[in-house]
Protein backbone atom coordinates (compact mmCIF):
# COMPACT_ATOMS: atom_id res chain seq x y z
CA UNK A 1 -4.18 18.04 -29.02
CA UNK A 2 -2.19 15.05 -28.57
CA UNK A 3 0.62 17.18 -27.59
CA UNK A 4 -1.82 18.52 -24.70
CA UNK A 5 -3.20 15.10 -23.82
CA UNK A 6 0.40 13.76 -23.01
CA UNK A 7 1.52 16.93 -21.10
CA UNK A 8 -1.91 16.32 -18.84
CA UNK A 9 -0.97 12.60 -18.32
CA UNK A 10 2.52 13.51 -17.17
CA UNK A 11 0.99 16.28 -14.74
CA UNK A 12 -0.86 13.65 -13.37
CA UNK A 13 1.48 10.89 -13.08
CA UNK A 14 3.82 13.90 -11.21
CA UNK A 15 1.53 14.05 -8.68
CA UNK A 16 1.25 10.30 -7.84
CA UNK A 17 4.46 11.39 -5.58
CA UNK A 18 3.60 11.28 -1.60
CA UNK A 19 5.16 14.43 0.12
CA UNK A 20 4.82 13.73 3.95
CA UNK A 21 6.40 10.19 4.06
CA UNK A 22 9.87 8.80 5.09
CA UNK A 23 11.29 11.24 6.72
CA UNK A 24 10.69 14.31 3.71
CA UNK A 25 10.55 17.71 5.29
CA UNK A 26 6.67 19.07 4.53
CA UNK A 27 6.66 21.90 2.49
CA UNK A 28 5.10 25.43 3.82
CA UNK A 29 2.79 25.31 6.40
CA UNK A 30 -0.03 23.88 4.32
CA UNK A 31 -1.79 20.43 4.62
CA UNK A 32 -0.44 17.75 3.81
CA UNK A 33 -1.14 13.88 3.47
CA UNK A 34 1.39 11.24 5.33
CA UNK A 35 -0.02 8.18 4.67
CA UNK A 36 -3.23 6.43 4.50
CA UNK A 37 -5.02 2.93 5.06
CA UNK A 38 -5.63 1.00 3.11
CA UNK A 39 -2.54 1.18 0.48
CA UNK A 40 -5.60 -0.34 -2.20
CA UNK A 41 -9.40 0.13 -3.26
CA UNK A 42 -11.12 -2.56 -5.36
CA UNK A 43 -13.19 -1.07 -8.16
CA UNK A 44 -16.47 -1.54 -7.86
CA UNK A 45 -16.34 -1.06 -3.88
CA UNK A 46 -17.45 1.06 -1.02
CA UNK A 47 -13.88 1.32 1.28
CA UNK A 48 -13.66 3.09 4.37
CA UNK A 49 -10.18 5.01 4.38
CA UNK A 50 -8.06 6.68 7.24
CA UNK A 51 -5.76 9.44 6.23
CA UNK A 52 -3.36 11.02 8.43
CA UNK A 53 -1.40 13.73 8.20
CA UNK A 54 0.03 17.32 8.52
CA UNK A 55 -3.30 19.91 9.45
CA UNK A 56 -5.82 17.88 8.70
CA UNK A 57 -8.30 18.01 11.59
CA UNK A 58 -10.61 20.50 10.67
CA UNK A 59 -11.14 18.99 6.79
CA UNK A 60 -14.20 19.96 4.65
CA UNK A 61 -14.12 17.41 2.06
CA UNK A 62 -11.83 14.43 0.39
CA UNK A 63 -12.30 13.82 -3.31
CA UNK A 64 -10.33 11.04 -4.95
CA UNK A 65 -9.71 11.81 -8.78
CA UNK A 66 -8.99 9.94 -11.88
CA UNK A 67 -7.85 11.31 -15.12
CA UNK A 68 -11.55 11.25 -16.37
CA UNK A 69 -13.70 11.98 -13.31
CA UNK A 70 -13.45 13.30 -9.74
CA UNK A 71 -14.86 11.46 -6.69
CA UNK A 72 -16.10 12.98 -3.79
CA UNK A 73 -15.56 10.86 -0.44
CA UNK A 74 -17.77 11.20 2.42
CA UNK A 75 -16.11 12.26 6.04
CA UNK A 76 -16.78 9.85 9.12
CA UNK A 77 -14.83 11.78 11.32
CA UNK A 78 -11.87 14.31 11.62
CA UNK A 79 -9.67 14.64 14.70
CA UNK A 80 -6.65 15.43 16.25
CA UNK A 81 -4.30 12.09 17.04
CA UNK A 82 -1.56 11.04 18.88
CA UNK A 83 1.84 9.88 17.71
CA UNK A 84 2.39 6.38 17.75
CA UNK A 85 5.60 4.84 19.71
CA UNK A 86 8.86 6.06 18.23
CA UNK A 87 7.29 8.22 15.09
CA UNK A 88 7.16 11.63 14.57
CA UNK A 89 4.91 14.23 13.00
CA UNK A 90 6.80 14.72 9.88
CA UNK A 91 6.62 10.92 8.99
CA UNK A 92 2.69 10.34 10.30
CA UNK A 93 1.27 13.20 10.42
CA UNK A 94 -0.87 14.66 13.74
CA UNK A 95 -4.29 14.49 12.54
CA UNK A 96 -6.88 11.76 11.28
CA UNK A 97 -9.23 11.76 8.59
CA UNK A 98 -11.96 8.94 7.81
CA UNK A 99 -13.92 8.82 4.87
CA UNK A 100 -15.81 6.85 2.49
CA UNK A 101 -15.81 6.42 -0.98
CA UNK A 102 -17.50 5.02 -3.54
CA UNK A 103 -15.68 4.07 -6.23
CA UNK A 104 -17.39 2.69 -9.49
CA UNK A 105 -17.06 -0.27 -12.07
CA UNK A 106 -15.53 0.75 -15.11
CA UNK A 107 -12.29 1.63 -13.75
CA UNK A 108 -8.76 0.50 -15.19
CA UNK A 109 -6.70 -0.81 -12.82
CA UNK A 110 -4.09 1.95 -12.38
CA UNK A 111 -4.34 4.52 -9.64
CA UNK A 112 -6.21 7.47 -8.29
CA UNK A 113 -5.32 10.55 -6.88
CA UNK A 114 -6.40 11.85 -3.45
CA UNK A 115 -6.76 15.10 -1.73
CA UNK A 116 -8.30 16.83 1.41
CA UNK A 117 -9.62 20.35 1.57
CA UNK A 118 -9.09 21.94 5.17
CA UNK A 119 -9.09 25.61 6.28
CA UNK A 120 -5.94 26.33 5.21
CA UNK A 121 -5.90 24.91 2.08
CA UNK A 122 -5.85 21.71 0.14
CA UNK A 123 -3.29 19.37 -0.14
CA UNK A 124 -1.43 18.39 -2.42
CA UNK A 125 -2.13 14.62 -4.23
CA UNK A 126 -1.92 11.53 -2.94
CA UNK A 127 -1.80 8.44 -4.64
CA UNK A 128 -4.04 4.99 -3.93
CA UNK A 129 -3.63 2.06 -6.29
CA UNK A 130 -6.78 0.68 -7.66
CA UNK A 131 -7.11 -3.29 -8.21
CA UNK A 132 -10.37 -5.19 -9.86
CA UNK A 133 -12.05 -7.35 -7.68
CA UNK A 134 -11.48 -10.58 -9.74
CA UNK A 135 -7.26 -9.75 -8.88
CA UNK A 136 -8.11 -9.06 -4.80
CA UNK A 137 -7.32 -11.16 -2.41
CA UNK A 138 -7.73 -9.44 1.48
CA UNK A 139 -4.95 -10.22 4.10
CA UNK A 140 -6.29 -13.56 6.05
CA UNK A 141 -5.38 -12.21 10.07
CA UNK A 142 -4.13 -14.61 11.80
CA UNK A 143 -1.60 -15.81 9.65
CA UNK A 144 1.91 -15.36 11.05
CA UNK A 145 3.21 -18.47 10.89
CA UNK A 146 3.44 -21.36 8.88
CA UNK A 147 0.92 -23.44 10.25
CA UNK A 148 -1.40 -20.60 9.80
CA UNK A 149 -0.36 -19.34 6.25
CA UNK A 150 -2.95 -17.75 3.90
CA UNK A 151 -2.90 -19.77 0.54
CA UNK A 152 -2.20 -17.22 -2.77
CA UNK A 153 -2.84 -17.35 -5.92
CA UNK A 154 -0.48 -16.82 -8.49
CA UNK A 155 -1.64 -13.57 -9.99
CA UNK A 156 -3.92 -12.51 -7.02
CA UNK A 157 -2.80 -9.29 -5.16
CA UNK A 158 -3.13 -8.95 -1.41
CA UNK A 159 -3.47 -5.48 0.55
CA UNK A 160 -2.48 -6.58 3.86
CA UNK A 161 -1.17 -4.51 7.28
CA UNK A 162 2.33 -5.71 8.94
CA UNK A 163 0.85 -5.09 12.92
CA UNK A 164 1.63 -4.78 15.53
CA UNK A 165 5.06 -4.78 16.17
CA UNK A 166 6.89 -7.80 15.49
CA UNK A 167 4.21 -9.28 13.22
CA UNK A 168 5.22 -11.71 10.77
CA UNK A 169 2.45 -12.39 7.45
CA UNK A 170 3.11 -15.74 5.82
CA UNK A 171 1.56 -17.02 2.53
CA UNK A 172 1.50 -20.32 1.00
CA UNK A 173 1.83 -21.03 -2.56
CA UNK A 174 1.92 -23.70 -4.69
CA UNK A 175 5.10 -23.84 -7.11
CA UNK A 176 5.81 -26.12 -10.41
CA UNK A 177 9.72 -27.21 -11.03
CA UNK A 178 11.77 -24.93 -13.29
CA UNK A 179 9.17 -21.76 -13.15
CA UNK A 180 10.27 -18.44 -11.58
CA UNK A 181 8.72 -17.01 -8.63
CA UNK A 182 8.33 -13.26 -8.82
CA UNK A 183 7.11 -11.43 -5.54
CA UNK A 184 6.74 -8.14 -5.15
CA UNK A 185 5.51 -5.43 -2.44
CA UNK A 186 4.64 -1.96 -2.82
CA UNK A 187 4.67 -0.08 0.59
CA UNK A 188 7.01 2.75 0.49
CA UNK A 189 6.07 3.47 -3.45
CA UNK A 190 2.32 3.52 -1.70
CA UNK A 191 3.48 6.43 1.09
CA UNK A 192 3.33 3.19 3.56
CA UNK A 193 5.96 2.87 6.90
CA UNK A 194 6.39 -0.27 6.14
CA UNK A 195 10.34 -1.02 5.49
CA UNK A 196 9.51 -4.96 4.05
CA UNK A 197 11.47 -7.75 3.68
CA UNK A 198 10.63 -10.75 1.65
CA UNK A 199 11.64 -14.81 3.16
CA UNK A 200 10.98 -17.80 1.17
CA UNK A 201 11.11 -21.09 2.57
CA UNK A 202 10.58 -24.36 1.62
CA UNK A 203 7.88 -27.15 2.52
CA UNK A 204 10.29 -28.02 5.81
CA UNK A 205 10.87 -24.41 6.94
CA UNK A 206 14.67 -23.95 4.97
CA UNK A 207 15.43 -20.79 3.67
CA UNK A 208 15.59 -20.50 0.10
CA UNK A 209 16.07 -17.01 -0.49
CA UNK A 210 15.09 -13.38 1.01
CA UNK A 211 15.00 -9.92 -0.48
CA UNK A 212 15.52 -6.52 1.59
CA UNK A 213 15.67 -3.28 -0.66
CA UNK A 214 16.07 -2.60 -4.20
CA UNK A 215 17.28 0.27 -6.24
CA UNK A 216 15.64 3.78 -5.42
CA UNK A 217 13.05 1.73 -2.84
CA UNK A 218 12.66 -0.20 0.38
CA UNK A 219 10.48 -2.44 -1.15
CA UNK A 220 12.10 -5.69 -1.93
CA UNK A 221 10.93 -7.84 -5.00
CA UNK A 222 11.95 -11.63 -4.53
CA UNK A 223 12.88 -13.75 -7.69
CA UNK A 224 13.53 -17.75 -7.21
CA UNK A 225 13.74 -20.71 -9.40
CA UNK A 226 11.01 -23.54 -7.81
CA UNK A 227 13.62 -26.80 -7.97
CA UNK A 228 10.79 -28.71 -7.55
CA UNK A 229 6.85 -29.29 -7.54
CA UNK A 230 5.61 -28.39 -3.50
CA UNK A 231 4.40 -25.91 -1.24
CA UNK A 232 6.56 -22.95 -0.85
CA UNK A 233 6.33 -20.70 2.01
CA UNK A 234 6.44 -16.20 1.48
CA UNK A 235 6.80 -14.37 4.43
CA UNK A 236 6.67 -10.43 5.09
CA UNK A 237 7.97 -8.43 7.84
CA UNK A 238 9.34 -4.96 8.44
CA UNK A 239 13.08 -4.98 8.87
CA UNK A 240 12.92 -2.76 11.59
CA UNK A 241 9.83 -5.49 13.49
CA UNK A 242 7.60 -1.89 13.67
CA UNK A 243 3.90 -2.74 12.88
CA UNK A 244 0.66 -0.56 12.86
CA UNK A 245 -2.33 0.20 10.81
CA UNK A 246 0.19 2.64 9.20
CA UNK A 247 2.75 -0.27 7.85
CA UNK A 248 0.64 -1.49 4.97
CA UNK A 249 1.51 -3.29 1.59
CA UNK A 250 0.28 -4.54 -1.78
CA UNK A 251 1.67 -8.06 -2.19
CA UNK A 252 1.81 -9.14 -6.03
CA UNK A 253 2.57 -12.78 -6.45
CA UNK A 254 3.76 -14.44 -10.11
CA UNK A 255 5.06 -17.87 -11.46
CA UNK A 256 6.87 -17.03 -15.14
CA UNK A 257 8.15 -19.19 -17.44
């Protein structure tokens, strides 16, 4: 049985993959899932989500699933979309889904699996990352300078949107001498467009230190020594200065030891 339990994990954990993003090639001629908005769902929430993708228009249902229970969302609306400036199909799909879901307390915060039923078929998973409320912290708007910067936590996650294009999202945090900073996005490991880069600057707008790609990802993870006590400045951008509801992240902030 334990045997069994493990294999069923791994199946699952397979399928956290997204198949319509970055350029892949869809498979067959079935549905399939691009991306979606937001990257994130606090337990304990009602979230409206858009999904686009390959064949979607004429959906009958989107369930989101966890390895214990399965969550039926309800549709808003279903329609046919156009492609946004300078994308194509394979990357962003050519259809729109919006749905609601209720998602309950209880939840771990790890990740659930999403699908959409259509005429032709259902798709295959899609993964969402779940966060508890007590750990969210929503994207402040109009914060794209430093002037403007949203204050963070350390330990607080944000699920923000890099639009439109050329849009810069700049966070304030406070750092102690000696202590590590650790930053980190998800986009592309969330299905997003988003190709982010990571700036940190100090109190009088220097840079420090900036992060681009890492290994097997496009999202960059930032890692600096504070040399002092202050306010340090974290900005996020797409390399490429693209931006729409389609280039979203999951910003996790840290201070170590």
């Amino acid at each position: 049985m334990a045997f069994l339990r493990r294999v069923s994990q791994l199946a699952f954990l397979v399928l956290t993959i997204p198949f319509c993003t970055l350029g892949a090639e869809p498979e067959g001629d079935g549905p399939r899932i691009c991306v979606m908005a937001p990257v994130g769902i606090v337990i304990g929430s009602n979230t409206t989500v858009s999904i686009r993708g390959l064949k979607l228009a004429d959906a009958t249902e989107v369930f989101f699933r966890t390895p214990t229970q399965s969550i039926n969302a309800k549709i808003k609306e279903k329609k046919t979309v156009e492609l946004p400036t300078g994308l194509v199909a394979k990357d962003v799909g050519d259809s729109l889904v919006i749905a609601e879901v209720a998602v309950p307390s209880g939840l771990v915060d790890s990740q659930m699996m999403v699908s959409v039923v259509t005429s032709a078929g259902i798709t295959r998973s899609f993964a969402v990352q779940l966060v508890e409320a007590g750990l969210f912290m929503p994207e402040g708007g109009a914060n794209n300078g430093f002037l403007e910067a949203q204050p963070i936590a350390f330990g607080k996650r944000v699920f923000g949107t890099i639009t439109p294009d050329r849009d810069v999202d700049v966070f304030a945090i406070t750092g102690h001498a000696k202590k590590n900073l650790v930053a980190e996005v998800r986009a592309m490991q969330a299905g997003s467009l988003l190709d982010g880069v990571l700036t940190l600057y100090d109190a009088k707008g220097r840079v420090l230190a900036t992060h681009d790609d890492r290994a097997n990802t496009r999202d960059p993870q930032l890692r600096f020594t504070f040399p002092v006590d202050g306010t340090y400045f974290l900005a996020l951008q797409d390399a490429n200065d693209r931006g729409t509801a389609w280039h979203g992240y999951e910003l996790r902030v840290q201070e170590e030891p």
